[in-house]
N, C-alpha and C. Protein backbone atom coordinates (compact mmCIF):
# COMPACT_ATOMS: atom_id res chain seq x y z
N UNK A 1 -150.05 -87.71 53.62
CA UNK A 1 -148.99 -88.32 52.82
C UNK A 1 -149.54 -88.59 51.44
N UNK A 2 -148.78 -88.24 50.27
CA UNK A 2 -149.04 -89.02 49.10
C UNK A 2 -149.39 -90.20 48.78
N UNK A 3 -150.04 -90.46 47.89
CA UNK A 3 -150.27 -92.06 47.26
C UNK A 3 -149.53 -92.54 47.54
N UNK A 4 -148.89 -93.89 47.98
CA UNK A 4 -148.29 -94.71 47.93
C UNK A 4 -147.60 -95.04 46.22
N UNK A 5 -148.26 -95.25 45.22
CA UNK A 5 -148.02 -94.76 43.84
C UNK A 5 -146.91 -94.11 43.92
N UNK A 6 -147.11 -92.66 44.76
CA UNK A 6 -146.18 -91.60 43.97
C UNK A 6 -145.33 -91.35 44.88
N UNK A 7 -144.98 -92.08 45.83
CA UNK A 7 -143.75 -92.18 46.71
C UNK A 7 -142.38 -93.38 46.49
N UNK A 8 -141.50 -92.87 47.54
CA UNK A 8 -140.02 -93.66 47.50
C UNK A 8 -140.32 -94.25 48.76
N UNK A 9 -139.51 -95.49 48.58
CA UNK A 9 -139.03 -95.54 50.13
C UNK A 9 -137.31 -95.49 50.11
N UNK A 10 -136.99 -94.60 51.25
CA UNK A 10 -135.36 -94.52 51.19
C UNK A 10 -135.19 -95.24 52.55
N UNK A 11 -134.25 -96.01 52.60
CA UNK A 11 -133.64 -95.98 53.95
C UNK A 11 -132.69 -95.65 53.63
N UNK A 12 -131.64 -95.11 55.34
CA UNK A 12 -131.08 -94.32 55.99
C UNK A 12 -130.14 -95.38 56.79
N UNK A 13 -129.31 -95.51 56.75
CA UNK A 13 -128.13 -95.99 57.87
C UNK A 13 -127.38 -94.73 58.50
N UNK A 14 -127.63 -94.96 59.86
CA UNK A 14 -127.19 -93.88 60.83
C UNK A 14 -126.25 -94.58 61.58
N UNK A 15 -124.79 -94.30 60.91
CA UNK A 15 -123.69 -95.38 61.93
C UNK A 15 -123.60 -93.79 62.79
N UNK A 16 -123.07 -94.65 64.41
CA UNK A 16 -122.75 -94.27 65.23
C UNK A 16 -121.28 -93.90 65.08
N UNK A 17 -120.85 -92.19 65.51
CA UNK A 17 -119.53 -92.26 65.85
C UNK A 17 -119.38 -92.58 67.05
N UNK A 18 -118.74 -93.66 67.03
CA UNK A 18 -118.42 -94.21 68.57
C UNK A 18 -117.16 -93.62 69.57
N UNK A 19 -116.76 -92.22 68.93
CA UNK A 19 -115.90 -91.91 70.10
C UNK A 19 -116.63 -90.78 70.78
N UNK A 20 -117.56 -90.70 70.29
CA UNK A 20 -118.93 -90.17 71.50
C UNK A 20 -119.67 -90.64 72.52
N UNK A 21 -120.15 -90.47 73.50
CA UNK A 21 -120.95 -91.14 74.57
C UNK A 21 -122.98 -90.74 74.20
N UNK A 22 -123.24 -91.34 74.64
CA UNK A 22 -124.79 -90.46 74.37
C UNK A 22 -125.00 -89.40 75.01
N UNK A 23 -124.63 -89.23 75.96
CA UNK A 23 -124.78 -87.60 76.43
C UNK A 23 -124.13 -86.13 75.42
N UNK A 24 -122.97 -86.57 74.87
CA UNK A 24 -122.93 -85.94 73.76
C UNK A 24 -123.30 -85.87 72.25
N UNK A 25 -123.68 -87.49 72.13
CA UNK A 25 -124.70 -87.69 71.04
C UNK A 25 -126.08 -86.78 71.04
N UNK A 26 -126.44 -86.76 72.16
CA UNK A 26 -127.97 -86.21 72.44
C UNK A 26 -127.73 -84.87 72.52
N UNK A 27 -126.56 -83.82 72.75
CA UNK A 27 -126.31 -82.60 73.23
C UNK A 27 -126.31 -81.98 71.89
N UNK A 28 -125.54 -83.02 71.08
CA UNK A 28 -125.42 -82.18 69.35
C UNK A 28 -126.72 -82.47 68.55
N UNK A 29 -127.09 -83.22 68.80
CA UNK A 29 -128.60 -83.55 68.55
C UNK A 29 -130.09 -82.67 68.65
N UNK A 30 -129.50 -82.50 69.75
CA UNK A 30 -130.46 -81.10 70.37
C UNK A 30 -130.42 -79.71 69.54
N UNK A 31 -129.09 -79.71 69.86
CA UNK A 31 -128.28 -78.34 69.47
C UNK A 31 -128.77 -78.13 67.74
N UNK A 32 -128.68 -78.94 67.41
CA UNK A 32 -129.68 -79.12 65.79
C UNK A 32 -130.91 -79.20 65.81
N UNK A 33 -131.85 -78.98 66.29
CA UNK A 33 -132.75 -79.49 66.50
C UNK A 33 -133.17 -80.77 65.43
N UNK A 34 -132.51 -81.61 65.82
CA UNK A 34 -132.60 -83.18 65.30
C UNK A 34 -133.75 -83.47 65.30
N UNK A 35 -134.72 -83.51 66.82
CA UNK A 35 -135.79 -83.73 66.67
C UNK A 35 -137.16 -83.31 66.13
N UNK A 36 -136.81 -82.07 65.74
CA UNK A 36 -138.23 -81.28 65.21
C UNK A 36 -137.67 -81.24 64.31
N UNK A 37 -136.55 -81.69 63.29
CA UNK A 37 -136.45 -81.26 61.60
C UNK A 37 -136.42 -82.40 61.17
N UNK A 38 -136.28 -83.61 61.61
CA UNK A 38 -136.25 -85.18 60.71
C UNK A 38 -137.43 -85.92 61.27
N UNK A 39 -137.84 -86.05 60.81
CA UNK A 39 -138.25 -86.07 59.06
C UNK A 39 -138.89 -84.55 59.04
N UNK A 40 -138.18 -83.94 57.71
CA UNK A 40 -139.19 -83.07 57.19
C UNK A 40 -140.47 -83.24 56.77
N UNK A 41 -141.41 -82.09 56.57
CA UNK A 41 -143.44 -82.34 56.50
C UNK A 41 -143.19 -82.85 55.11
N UNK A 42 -144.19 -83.76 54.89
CA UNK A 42 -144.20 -84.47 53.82
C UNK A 42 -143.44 -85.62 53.63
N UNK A 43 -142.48 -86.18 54.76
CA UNK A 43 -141.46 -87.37 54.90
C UNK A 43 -142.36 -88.41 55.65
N UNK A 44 -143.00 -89.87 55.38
CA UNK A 44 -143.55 -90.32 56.53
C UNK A 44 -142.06 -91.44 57.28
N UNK A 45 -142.15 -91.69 58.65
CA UNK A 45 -141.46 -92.56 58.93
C UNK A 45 -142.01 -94.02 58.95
N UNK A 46 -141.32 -94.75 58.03
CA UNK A 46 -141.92 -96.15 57.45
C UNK A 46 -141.57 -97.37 59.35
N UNK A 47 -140.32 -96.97 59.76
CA UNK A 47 -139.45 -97.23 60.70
C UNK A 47 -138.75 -97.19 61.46
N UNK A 48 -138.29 -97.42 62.14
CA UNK A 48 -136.53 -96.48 62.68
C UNK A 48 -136.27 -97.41 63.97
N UNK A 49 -135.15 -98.54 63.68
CA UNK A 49 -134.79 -99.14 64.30
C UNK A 49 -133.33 -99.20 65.23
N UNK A 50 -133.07 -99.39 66.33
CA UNK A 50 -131.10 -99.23 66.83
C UNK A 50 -130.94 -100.58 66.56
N UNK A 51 -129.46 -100.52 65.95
CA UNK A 51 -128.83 -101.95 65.52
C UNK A 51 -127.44 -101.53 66.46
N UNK A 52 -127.64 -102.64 67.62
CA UNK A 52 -126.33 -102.37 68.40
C UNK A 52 -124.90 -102.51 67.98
N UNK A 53 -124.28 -101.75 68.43
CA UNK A 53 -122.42 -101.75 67.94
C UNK A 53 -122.81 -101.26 66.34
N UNK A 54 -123.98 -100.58 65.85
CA UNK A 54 -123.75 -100.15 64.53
C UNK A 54 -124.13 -98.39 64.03
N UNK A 55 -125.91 -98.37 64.83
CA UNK A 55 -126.32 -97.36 64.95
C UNK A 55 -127.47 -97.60 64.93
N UNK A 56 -128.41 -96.72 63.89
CA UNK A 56 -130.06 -96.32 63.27
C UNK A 56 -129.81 -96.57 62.00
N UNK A 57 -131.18 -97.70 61.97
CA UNK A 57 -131.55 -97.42 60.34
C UNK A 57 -132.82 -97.22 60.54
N UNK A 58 -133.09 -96.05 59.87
CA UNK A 58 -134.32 -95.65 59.19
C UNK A 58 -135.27 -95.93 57.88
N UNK A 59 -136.38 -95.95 57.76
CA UNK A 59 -136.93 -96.01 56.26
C UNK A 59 -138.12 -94.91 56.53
N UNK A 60 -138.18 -94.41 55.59
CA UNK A 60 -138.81 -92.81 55.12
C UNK A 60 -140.01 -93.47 53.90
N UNK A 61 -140.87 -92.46 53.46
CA UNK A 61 -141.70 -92.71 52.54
C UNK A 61 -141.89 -91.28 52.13
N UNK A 62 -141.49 -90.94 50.53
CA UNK A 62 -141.34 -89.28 50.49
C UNK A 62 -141.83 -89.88 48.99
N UNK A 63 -142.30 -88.51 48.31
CA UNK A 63 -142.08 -88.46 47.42
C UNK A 63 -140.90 -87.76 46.47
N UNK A 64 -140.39 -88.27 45.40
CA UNK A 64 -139.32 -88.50 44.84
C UNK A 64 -138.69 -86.34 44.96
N UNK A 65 -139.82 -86.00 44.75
CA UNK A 65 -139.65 -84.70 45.03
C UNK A 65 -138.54 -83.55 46.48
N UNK A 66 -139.26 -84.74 47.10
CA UNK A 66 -138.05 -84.31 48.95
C UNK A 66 -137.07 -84.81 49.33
N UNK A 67 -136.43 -85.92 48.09
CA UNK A 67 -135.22 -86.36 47.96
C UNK A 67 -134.64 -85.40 48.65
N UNK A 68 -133.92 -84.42 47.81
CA UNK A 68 -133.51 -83.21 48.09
C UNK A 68 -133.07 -82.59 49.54
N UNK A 69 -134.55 -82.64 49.89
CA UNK A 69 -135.20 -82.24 51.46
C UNK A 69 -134.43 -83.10 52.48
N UNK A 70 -134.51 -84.27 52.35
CA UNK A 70 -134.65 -85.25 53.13
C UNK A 70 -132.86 -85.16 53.22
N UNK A 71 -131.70 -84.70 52.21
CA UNK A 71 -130.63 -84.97 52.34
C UNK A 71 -130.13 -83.65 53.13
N UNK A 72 -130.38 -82.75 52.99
CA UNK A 72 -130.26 -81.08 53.25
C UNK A 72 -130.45 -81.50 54.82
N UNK A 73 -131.66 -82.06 55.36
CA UNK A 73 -131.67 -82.55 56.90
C UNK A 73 -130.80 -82.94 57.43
N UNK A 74 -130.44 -84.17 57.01
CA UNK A 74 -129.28 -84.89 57.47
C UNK A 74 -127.94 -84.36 57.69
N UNK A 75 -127.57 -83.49 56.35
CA UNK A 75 -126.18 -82.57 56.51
C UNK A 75 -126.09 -81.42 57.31
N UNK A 76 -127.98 -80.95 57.60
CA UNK A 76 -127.77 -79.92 58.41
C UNK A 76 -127.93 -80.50 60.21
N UNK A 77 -128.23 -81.79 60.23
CA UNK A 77 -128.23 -82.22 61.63
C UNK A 77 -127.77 -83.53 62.41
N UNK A 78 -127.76 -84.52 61.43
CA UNK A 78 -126.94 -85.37 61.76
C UNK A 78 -125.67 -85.77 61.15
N UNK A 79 -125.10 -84.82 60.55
CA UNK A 79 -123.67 -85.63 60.39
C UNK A 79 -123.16 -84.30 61.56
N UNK A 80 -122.20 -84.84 62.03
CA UNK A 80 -121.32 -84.73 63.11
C UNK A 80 -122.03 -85.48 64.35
N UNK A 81 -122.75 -86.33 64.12
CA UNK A 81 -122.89 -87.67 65.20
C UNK A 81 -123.39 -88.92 64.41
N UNK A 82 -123.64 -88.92 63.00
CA UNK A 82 -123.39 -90.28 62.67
C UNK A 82 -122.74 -89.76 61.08
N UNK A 83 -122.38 -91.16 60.52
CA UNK A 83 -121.91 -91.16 59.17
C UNK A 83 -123.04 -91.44 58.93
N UNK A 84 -123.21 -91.36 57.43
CA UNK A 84 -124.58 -91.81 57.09
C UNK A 84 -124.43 -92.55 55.38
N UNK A 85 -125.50 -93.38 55.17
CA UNK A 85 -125.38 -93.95 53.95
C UNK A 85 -127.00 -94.09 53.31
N UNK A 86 -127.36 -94.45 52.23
CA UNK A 86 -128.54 -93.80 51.85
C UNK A 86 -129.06 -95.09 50.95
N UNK A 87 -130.24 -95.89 50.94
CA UNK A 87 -130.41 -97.07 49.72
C UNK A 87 -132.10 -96.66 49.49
N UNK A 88 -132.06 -97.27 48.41
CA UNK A 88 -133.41 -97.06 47.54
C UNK A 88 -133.82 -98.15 48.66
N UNK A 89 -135.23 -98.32 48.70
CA UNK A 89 -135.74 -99.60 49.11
C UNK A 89 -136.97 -99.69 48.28
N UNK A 90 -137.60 -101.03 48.79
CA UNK A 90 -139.14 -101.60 48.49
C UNK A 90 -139.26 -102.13 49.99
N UNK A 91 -140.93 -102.65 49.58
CA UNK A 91 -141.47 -103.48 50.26
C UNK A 91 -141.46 -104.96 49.40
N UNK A 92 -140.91 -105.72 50.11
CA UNK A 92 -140.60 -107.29 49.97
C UNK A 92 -141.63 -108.12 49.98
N UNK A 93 -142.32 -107.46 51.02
CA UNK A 93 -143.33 -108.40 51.43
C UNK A 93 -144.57 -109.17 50.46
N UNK A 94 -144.63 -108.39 49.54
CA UNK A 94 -146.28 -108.48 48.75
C UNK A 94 -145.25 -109.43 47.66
N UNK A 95 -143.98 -109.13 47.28
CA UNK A 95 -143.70 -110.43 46.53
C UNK A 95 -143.03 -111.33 46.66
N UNK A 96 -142.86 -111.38 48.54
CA UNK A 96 -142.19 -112.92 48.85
C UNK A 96 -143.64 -113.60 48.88
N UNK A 97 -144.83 -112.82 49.02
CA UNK A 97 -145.82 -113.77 49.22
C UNK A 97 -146.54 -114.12 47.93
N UNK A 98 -146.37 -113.66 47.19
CA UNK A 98 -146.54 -113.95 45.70
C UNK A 98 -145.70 -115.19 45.27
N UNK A 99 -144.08 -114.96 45.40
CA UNK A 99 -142.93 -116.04 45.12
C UNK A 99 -143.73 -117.78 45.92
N UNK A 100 -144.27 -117.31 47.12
CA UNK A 100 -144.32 -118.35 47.96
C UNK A 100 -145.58 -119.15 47.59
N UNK A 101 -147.04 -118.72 47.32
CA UNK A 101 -147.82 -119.27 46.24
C UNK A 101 -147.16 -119.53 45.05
N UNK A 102 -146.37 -119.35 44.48
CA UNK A 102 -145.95 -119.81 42.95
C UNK A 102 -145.34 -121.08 43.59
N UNK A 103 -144.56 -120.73 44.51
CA UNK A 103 -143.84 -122.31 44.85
C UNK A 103 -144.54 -122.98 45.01
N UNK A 104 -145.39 -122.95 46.27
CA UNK A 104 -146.35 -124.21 46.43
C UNK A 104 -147.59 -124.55 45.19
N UNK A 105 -147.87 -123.50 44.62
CA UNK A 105 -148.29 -123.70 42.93
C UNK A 105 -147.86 -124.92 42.33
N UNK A 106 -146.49 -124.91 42.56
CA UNK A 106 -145.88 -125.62 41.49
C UNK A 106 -145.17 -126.79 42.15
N UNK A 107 -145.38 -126.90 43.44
CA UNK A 107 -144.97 -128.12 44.65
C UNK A 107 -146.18 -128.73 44.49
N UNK A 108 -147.77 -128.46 44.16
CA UNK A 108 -149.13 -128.94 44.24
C UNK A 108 -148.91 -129.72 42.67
N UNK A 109 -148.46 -128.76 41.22
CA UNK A 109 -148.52 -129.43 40.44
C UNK A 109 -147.36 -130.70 40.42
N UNK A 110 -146.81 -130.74 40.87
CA UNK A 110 -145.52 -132.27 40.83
C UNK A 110 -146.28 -133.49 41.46
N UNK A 111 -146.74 -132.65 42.81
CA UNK A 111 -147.73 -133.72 43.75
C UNK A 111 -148.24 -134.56 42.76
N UNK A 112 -149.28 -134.38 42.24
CA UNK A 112 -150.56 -134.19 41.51
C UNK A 112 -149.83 -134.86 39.89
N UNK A 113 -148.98 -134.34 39.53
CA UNK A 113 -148.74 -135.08 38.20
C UNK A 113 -147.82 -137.01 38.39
């Protein structure tokens, strides 16, 4: 995988069409080979979680380059079993924990003054 630097993170919302059962979810699935083309080489999977009564969300780590790639997949294998929707993301984490030292930073200076 690329630098971290020179990558995206996308997530992926994979709503479920729900007038399918999983046996035919999994049949068209197949029939695409869903599983050996998503993620394309060079896509890492950051995640991929089921959110019940909704579907899959995914998060990817590509570089900005397999955008492209990464959408060409989807149209060639999962739409006709989910809708799909597409968001930029980050990682949160490194600056809720940054935000959260500044607070108590500044909860220490009130103490203290």
């Amino acid at each position: 995988m690329t630098d971290a630097a020179e990558t995206i993170l996308l997530t992926i919302l994979l709503k479920h069409d729900q007038s399918k059962n999983m046996d035919e979810i999994q049949t068209r699935l197949a029939a695409a080979a869903w599983w050996d083309r998503f993620p394309p080489p060079g896509v890492e999977i950051v995640g991929w979680n089921v959110v019940m009564g909704i579907g899959q969300i995914v998060t990817v780590r590509l570089p900005p380059s397999l955008l492209n790639v990464v959408n060409i997949e989807i149209e060639r294998c999962a739409w006709g079993v989910f809708s799909t929707e597409f968001f930029p993301t980050y990682d949160f984490v490194p600056v809720r924990e940054r935000l959260k030292r500044e607070f108590h930073a500044k909860q220490d200076a009130v103490k203290k003054s």
